[in-house]
PDB file of N, CA and C in Angstrom:
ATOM      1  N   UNK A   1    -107.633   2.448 -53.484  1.00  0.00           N
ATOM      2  CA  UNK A   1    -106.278   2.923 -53.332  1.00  0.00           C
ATOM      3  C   UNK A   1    -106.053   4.014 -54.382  1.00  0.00           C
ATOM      4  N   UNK A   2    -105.203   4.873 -53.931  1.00  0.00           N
ATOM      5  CA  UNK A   2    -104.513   6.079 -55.084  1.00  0.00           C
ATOM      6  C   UNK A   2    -103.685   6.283 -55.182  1.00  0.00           C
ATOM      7  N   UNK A   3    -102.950   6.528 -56.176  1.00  0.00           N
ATOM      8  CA  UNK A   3    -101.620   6.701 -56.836  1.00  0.00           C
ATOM      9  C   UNK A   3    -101.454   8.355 -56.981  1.00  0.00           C
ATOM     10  N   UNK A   4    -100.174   8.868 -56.533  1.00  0.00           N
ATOM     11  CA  UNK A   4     -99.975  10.024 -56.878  1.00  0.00           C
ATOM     12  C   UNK A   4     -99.058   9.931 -58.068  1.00  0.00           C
ATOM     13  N   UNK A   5     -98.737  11.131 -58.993  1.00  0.00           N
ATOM     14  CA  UNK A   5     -97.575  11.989 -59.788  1.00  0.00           C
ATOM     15  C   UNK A   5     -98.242  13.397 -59.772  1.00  0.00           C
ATOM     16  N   UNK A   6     -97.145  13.383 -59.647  1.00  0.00           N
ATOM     17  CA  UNK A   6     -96.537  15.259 -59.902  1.00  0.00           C
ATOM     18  C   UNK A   6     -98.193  15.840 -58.876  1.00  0.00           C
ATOM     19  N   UNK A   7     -98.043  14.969 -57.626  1.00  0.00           N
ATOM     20  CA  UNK A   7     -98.593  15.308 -56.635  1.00  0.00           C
ATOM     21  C   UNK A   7    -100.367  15.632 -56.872  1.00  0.00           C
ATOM     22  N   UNK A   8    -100.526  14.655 -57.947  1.00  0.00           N
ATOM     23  CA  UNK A   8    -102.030  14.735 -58.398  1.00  0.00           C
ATOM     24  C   UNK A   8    -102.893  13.247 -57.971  1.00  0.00           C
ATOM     25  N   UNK A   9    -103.681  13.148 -57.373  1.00  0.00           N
ATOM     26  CA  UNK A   9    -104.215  11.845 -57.084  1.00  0.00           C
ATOM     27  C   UNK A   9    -105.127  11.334 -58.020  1.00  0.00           C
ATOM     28  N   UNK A  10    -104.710  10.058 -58.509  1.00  0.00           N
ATOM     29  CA  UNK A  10    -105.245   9.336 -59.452  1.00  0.00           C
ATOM     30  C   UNK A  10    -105.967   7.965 -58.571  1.00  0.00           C
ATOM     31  N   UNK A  11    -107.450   7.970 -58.924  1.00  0.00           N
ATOM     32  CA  UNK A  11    -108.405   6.849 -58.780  1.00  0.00           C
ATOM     33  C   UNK A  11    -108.119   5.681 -59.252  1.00  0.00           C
ATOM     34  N   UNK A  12    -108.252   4.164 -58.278  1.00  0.00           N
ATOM     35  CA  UNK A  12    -108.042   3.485 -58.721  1.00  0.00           C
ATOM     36  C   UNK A  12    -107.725   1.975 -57.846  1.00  0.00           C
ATOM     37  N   UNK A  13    -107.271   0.940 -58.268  1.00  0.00           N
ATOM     38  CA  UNK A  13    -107.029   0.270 -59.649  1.00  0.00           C
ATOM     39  C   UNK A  13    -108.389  -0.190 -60.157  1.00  0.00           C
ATOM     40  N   UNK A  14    -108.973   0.279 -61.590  1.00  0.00           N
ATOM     41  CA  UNK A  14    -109.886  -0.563 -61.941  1.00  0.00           C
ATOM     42  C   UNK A  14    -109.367  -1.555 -63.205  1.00  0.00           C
ATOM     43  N   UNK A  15    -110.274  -2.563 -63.293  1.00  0.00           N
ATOM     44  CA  UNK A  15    -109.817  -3.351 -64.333  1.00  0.00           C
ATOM     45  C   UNK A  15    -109.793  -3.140 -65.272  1.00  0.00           C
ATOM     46  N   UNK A  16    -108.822  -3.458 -66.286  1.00  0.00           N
ATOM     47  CA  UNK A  16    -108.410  -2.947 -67.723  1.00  0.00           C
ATOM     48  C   UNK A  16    -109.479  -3.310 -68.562  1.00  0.00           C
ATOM     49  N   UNK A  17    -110.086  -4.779 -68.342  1.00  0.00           N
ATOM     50  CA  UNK A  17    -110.432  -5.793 -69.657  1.00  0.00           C
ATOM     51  C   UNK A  17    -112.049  -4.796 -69.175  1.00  0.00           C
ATOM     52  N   UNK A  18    -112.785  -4.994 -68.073  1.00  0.00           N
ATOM     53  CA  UNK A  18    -113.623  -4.287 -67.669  1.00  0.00           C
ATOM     54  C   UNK A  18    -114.036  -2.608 -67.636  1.00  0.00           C
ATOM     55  N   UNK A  19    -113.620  -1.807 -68.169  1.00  0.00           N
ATOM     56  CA  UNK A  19    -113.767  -0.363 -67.738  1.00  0.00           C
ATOM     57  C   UNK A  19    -113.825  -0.032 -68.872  1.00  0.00           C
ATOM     58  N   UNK A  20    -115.008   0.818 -68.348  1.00  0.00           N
ATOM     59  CA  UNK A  20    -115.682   1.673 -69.921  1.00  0.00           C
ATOM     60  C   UNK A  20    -115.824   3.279 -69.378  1.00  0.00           C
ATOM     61  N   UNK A  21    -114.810   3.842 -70.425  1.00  0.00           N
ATOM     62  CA  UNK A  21    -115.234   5.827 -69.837  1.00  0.00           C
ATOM     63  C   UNK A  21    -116.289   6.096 -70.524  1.00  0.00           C
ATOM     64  N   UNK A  22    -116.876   6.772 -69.847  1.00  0.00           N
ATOM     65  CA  UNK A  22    -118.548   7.203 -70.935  1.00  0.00           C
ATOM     66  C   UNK A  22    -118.523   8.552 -70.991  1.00  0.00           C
ATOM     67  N   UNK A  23    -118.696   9.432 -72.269  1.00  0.00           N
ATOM     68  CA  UNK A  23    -118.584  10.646 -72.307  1.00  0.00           C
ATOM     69  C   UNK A  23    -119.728  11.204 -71.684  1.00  0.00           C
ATOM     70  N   UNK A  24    -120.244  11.066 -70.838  1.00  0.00           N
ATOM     71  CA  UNK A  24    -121.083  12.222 -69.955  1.00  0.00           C
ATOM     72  C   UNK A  24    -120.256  12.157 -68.587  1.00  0.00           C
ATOM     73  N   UNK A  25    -119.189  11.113 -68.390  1.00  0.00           N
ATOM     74  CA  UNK A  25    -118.411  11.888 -67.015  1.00  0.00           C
ATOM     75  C   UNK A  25    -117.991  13.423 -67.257  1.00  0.00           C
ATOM     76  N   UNK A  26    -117.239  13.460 -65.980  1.00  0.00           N
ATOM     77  CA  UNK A  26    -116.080  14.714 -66.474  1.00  0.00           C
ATOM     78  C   UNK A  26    -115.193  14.403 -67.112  1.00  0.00           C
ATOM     79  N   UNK A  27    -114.438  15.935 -67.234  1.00  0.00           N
ATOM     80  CA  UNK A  27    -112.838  15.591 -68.220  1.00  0.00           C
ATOM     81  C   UNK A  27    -112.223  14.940 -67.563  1.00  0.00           C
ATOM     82  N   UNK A  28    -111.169  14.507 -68.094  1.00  0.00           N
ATOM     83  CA  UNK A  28    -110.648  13.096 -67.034  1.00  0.00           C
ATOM     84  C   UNK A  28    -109.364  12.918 -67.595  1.00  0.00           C
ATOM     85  N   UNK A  29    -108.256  12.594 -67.036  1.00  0.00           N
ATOM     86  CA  UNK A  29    -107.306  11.873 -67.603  1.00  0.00           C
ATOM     87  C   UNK A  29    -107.140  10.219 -67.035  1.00  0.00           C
ATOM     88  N   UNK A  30    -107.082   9.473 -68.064  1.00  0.00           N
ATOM     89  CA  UNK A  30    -107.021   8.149 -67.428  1.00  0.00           C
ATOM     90  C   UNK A  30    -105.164   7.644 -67.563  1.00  0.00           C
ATOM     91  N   UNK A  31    -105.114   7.055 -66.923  1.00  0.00           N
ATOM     92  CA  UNK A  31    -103.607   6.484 -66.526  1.00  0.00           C
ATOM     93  C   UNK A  31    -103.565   5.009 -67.066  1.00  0.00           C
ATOM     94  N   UNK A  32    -103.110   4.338 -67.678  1.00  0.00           N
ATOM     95  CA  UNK A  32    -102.400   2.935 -67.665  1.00  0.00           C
ATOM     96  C   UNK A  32    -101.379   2.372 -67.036  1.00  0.00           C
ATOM     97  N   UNK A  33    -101.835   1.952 -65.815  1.00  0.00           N
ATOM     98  CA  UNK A  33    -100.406   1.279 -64.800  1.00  0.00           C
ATOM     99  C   UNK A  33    -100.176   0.087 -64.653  1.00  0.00           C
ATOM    100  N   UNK A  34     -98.734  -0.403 -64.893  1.00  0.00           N
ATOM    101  CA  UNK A  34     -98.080  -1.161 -64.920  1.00  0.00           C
ATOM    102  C   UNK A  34     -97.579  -1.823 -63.246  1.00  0.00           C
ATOM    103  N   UNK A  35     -97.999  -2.680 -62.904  1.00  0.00           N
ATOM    104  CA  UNK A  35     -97.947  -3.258 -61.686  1.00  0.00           C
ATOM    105  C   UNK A  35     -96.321  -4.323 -61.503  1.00  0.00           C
ATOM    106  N   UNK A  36     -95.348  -4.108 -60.742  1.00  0.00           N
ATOM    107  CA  UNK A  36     -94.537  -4.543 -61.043  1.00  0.00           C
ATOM    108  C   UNK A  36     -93.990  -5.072 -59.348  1.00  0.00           C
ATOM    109  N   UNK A  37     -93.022  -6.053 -59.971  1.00  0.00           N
ATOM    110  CA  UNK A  37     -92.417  -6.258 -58.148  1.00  0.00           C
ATOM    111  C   UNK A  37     -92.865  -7.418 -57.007  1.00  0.00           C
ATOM    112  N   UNK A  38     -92.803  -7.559 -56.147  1.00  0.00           N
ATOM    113  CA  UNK A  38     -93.539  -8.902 -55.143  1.00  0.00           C
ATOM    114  C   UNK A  38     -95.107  -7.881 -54.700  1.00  0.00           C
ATOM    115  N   UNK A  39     -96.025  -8.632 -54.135  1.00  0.00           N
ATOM    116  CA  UNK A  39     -97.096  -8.687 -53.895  1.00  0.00           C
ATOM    117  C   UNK A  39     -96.899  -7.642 -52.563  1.00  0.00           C
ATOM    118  N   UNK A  40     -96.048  -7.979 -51.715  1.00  0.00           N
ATOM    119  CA  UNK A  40     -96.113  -7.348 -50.769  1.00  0.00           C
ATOM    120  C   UNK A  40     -94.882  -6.114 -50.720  1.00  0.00           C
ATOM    121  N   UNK A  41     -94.723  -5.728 -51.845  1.00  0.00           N
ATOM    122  CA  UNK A  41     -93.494  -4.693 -52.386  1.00  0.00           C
ATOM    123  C   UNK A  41     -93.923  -4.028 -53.562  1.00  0.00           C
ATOM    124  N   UNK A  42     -94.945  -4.126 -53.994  1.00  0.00           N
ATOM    125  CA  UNK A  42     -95.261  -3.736 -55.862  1.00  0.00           C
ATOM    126  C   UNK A  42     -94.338  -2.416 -56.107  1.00  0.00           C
ATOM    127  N   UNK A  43     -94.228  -2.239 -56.798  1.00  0.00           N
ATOM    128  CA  UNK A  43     -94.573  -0.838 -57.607  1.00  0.00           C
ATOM    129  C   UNK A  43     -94.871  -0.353 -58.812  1.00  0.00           C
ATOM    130  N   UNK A  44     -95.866   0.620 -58.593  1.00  0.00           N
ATOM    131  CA  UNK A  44     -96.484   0.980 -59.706  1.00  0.00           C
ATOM    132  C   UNK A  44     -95.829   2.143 -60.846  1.00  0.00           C
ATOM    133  N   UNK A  45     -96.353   2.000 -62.029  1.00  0.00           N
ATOM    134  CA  UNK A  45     -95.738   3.320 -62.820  1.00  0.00           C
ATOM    135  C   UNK A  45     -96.907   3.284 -64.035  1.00  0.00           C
ATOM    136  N   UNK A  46     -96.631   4.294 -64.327  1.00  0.00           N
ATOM    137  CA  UNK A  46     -97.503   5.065 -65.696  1.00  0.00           C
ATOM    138  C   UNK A  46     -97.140   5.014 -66.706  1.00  0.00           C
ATOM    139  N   UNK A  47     -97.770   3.944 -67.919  1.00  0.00           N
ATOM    140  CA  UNK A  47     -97.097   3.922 -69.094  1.00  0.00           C
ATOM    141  C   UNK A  47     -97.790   4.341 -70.338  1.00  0.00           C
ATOM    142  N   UNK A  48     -99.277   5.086 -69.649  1.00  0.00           N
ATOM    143  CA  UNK A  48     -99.816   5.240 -70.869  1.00  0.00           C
ATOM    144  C   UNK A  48    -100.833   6.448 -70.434  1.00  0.00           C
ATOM    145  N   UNK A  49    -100.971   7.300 -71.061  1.00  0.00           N
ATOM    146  CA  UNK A  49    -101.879   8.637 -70.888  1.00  0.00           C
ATOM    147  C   UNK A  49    -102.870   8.580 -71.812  1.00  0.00           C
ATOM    148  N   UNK A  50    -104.447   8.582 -71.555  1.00  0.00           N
ATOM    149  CA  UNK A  50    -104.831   8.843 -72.388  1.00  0.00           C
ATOM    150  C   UNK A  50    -105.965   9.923 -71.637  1.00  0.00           C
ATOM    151  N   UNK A  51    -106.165  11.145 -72.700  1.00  0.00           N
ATOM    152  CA  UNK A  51    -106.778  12.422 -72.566  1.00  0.00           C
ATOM    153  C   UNK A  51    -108.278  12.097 -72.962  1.00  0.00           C
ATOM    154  N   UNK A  52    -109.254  12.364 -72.544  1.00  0.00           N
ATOM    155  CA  UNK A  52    -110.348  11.814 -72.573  1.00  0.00           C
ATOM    156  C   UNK A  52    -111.169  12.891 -73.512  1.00  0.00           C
ATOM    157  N   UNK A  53    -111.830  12.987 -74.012  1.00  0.00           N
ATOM    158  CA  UNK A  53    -112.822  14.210 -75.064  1.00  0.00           C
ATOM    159  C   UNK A  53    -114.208  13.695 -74.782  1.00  0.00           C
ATOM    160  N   UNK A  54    -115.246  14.198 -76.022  1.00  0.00           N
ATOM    161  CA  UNK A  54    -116.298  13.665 -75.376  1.00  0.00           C
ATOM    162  C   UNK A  54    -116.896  12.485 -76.396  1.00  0.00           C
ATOM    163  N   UNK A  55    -116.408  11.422 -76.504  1.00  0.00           N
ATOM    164  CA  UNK A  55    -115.821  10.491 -76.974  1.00  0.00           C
ATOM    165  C   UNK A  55    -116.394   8.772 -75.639  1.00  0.00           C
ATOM    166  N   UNK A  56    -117.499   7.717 -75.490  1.00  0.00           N
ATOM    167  CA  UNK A  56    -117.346   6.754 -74.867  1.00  0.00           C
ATOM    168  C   UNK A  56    -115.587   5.757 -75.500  1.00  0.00           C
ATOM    169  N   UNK A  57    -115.213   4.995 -74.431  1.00  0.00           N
ATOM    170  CA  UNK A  57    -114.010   4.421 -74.515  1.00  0.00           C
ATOM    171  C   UNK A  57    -114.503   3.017 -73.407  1.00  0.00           C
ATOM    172  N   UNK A  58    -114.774   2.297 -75.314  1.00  0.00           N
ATOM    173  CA  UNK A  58    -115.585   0.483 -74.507  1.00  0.00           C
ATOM    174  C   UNK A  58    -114.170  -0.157 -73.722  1.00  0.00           C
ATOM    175  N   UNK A  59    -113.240  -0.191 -74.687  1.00  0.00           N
ATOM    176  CA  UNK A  59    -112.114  -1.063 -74.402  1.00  0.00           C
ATOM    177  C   UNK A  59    -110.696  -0.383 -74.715  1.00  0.00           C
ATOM    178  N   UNK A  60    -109.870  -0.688 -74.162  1.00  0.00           N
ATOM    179  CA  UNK A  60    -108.374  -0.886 -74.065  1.00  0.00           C
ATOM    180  C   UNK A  60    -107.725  -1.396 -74.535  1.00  0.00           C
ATOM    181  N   UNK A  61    -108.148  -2.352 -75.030  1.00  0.00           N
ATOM    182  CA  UNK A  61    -106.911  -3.648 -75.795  1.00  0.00           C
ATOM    183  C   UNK A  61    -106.489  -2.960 -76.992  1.00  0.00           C
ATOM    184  N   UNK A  62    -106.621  -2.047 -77.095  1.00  0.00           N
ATOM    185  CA  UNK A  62    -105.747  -1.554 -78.267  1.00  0.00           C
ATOM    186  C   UNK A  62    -104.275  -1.116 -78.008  1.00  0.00           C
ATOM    187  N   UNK A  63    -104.653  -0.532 -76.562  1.00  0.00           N
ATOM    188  CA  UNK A  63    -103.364   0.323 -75.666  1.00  0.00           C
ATOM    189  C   UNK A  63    -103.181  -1.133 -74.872  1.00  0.00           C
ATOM    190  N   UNK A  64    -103.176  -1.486 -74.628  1.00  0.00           N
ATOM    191  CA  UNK A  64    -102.644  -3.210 -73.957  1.00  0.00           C
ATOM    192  C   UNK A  64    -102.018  -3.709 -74.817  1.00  0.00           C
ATOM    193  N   UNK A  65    -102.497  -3.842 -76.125  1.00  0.00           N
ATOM    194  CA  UNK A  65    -101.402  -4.556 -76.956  1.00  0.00           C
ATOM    195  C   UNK A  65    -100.552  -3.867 -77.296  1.00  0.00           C
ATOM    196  N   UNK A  66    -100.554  -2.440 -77.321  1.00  0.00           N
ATOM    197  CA  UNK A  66     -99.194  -1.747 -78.008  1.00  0.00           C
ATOM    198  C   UNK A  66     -98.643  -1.377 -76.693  1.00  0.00           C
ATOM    199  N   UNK A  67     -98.506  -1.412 -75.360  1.00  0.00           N
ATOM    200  CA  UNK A  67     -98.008  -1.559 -74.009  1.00  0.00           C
ATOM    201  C   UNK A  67     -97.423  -2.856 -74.314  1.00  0.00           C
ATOM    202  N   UNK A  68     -98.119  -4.147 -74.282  1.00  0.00           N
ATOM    203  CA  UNK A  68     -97.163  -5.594 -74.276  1.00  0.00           C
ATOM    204  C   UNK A  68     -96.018  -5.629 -74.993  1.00  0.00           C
ATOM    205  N   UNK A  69     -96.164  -4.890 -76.406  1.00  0.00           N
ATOM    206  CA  UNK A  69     -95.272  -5.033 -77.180  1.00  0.00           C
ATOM    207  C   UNK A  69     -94.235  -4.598 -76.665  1.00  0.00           C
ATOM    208  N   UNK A  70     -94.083  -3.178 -76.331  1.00  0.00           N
ATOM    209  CA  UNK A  70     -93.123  -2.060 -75.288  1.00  0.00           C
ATOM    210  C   UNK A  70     -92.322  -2.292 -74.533  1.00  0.00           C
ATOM    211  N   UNK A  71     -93.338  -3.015 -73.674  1.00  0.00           N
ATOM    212  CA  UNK A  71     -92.172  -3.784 -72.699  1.00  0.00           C
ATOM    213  C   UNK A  71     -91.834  -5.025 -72.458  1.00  0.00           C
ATOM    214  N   UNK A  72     -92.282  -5.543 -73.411  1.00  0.00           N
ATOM    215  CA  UNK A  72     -91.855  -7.008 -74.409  1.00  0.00           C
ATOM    216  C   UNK A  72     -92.284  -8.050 -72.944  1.00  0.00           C
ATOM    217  N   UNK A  73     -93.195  -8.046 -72.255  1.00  0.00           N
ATOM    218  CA  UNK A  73     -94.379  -8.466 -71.788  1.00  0.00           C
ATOM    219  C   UNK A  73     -95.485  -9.259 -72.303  1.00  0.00           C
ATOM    220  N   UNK A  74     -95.711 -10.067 -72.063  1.00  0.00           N
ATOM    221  CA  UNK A  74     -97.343 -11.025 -73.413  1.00  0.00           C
ATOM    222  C   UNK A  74     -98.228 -10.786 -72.019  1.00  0.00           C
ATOM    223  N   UNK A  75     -97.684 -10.925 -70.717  1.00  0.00           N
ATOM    224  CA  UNK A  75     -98.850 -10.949 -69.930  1.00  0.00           C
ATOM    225  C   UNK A  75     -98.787 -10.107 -68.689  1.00  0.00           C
ATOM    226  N   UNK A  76     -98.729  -8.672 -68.812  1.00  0.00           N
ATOM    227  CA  UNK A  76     -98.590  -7.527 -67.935  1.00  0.00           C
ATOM    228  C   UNK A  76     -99.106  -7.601 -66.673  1.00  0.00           C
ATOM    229  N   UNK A  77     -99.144  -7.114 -65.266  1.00  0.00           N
ATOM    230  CA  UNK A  77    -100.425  -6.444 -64.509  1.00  0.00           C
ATOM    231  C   UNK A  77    -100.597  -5.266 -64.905  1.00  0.00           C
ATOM    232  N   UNK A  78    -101.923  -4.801 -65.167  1.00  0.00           N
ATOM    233  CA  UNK A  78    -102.243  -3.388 -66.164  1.00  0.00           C
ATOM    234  C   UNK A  78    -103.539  -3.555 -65.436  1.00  0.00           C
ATOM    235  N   UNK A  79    -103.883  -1.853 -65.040  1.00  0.00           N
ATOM    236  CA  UNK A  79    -104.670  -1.458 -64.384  1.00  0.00           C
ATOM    237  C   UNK A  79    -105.198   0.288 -65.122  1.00  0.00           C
ATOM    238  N   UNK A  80    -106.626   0.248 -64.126  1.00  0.00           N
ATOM    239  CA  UNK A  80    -106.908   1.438 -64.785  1.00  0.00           C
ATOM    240  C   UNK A  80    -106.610   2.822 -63.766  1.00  0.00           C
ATOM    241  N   UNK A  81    -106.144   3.395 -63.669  1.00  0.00           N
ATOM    242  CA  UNK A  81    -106.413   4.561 -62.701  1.00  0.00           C
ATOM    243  C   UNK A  81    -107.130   5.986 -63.539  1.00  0.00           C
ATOM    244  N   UNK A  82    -107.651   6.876 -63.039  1.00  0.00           N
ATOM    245  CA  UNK A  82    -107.996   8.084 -63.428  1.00  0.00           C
ATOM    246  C   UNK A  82    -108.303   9.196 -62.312  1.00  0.00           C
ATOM    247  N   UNK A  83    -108.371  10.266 -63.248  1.00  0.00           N
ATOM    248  CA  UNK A  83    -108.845  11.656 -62.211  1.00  0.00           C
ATOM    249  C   UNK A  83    -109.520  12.576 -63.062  1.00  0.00           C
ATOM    250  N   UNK A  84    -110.770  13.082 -62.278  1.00  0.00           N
ATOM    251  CA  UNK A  84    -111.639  14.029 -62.958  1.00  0.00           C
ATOM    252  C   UNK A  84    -111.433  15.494 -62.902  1.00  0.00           C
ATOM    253  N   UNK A  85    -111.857  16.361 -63.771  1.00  0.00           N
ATOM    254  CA  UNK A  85    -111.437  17.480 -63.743  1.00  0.00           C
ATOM    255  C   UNK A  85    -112.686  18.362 -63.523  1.00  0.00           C
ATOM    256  N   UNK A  86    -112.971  19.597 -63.118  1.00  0.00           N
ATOM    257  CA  UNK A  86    -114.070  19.941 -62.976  1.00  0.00           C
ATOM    258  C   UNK A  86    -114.025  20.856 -64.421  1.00  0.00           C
ATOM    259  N   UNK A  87    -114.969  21.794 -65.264  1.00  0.00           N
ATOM    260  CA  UNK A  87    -114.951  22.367 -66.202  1.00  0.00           C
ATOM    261  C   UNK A  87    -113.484  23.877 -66.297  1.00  0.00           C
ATOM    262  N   UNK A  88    -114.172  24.020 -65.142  1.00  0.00           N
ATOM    263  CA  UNK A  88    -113.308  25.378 -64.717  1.00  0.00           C
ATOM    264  C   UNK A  88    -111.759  24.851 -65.025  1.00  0.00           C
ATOM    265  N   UNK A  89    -110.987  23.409 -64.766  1.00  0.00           N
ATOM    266  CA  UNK A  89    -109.865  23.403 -64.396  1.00  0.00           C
ATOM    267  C   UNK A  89    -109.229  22.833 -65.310  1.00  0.00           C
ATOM    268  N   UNK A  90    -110.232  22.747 -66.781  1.00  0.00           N
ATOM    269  CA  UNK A  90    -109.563  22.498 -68.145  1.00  0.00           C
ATOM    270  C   UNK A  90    -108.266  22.770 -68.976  1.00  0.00           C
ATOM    271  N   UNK A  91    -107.913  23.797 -68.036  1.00  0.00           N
ATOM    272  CA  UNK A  91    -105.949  24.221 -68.295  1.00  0.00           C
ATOM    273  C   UNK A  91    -105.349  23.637 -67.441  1.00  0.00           C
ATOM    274  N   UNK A  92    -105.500  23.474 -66.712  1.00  0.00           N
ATOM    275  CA  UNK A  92    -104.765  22.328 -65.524  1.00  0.00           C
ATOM    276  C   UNK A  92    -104.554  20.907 -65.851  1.00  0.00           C
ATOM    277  N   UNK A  93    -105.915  20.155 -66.358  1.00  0.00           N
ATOM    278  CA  UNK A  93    -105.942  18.854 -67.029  1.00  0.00           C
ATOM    279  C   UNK A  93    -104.753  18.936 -68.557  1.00  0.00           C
ATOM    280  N   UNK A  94    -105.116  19.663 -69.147  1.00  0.00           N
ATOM    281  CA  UNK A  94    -104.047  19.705 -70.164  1.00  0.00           C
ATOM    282  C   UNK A  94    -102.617  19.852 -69.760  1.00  0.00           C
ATOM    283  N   UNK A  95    -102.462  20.775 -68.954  1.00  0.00           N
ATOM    284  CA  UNK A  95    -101.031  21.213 -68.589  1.00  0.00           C
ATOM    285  C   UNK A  95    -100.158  19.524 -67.318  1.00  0.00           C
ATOM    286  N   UNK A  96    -101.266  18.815 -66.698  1.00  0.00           N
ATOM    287  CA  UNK A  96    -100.900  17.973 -66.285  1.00  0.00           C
ATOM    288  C   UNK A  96    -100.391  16.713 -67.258  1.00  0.00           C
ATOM    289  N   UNK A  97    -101.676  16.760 -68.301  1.00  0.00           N
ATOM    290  CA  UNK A  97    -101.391  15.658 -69.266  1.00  0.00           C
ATOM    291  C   UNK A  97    -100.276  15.838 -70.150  1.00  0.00           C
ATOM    292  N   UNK A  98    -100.346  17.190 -70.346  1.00  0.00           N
ATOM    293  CA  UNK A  98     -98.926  17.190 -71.709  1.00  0.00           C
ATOM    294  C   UNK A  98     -97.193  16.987 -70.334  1.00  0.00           C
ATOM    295  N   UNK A  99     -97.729  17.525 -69.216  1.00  0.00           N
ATOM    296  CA  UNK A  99     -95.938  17.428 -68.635  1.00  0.00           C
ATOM    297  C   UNK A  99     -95.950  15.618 -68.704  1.00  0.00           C
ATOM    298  N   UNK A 100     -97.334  14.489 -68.021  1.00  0.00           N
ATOM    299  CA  UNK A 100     -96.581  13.446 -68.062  1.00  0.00           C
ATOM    300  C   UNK A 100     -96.356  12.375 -69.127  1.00  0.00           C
ATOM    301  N   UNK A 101     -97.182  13.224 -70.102  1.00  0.00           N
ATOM    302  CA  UNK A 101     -96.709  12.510 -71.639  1.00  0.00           C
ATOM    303  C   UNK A 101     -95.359  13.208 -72.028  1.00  0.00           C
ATOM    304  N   UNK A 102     -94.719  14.515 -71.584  1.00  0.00           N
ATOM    305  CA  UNK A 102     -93.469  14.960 -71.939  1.00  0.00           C
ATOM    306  C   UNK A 102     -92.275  14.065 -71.456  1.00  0.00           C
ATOM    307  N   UNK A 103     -92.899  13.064 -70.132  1.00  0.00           N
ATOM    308  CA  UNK A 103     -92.067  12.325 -69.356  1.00  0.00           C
ATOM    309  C   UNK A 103     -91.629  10.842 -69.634  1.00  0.00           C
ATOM    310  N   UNK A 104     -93.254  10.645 -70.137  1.00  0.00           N
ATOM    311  CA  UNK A 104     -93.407   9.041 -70.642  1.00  0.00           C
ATOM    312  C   UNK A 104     -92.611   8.849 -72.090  1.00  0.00           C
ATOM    313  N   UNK A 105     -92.488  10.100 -72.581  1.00  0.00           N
ATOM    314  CA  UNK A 105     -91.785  10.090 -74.381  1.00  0.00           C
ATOM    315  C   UNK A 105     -90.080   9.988 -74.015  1.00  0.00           C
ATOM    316  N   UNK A 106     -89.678  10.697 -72.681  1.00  0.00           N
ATOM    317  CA  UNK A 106     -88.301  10.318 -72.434  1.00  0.00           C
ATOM    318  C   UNK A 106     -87.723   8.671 -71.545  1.00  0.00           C
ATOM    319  N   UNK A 107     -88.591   9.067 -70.573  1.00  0.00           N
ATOM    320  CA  UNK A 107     -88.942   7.115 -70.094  1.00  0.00           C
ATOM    321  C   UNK A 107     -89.753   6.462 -70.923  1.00  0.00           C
ATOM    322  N   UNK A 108     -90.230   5.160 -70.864  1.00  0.00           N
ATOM    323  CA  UNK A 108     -91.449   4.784 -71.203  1.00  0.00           C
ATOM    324  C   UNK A 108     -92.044   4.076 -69.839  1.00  0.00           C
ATOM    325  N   UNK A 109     -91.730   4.760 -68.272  1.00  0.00           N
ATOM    326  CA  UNK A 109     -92.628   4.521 -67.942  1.00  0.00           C
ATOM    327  C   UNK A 109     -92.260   5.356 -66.646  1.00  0.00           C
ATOM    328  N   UNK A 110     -93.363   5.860 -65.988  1.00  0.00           N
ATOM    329  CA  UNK A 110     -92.987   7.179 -64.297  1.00  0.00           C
ATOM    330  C   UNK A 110     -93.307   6.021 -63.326  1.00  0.00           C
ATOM    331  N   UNK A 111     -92.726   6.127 -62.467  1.00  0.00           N
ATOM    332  CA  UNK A 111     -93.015   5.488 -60.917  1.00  0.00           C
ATOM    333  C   UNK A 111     -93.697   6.363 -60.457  1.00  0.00           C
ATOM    334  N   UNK A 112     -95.060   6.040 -59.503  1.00  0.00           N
ATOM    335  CA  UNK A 112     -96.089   6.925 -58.988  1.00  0.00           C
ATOM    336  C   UNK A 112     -95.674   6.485 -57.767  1.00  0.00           C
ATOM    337  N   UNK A 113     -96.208   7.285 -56.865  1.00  0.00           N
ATOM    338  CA  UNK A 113     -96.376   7.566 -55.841  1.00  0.00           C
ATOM    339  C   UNK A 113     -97.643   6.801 -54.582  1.00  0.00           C
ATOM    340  N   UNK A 114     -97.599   6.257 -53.919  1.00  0.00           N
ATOM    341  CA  UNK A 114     -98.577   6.035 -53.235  1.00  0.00           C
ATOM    342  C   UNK A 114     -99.644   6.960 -52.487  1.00  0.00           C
TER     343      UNK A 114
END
């Protein structure tokens, strides 16, 4: 399944406790989504951006625990989504990441899109 914002499709849901970015993918922005709502109604939103470098990323629980705290949550649905960038489109990845961290600093969290 994929999640849109600001009409960009984000990969996904993978598991939080499970998912490791390895710096020989591409550039990437990964998403932290918050799963909310009945089973057969969810909705999803974006509460956490993180910009990828060339940098492996074993675990999450660092951004899980400072998410729980946030939304005063002990036991979230939190998922992984992401999207790759090709080299060429390295102003695009930035310019996407800084508008929905400009968004997440006024909310603390976007409703995506299906």
């Amino acid at each position: 399944m994929a999640l849109k914002i600001y009409e960009n499709l984000f990969t996904g849901p993978f598991n939080i406790n499970t998912y490791q970015y390895k710096k020989n993918k591409k550039s990437t922005i990964i998403l932290i989504i918050l799963k909310e709502g009945k089973n057969y109604a969810p909705t999803f939103y974006a509460v956490k951006t993180i910009l990828t470098n060339k940098k492996d990323i074993f675990s999450f629980e660092e951004f899980t625990n400072r998410i729980k705290k946030k939304i005063n949550n002990k036991s979230p649905e939190l998922s992984i989504y992401f999207r790759e960038f090709e080299p060429a489109d390295e102003s695009k990845r930035i310019e996407l990441f800084t508008k929905i961290n400009k968004k997440l600093m006024i909310n603390s969290k976007i409703e995506m899109e299906y």
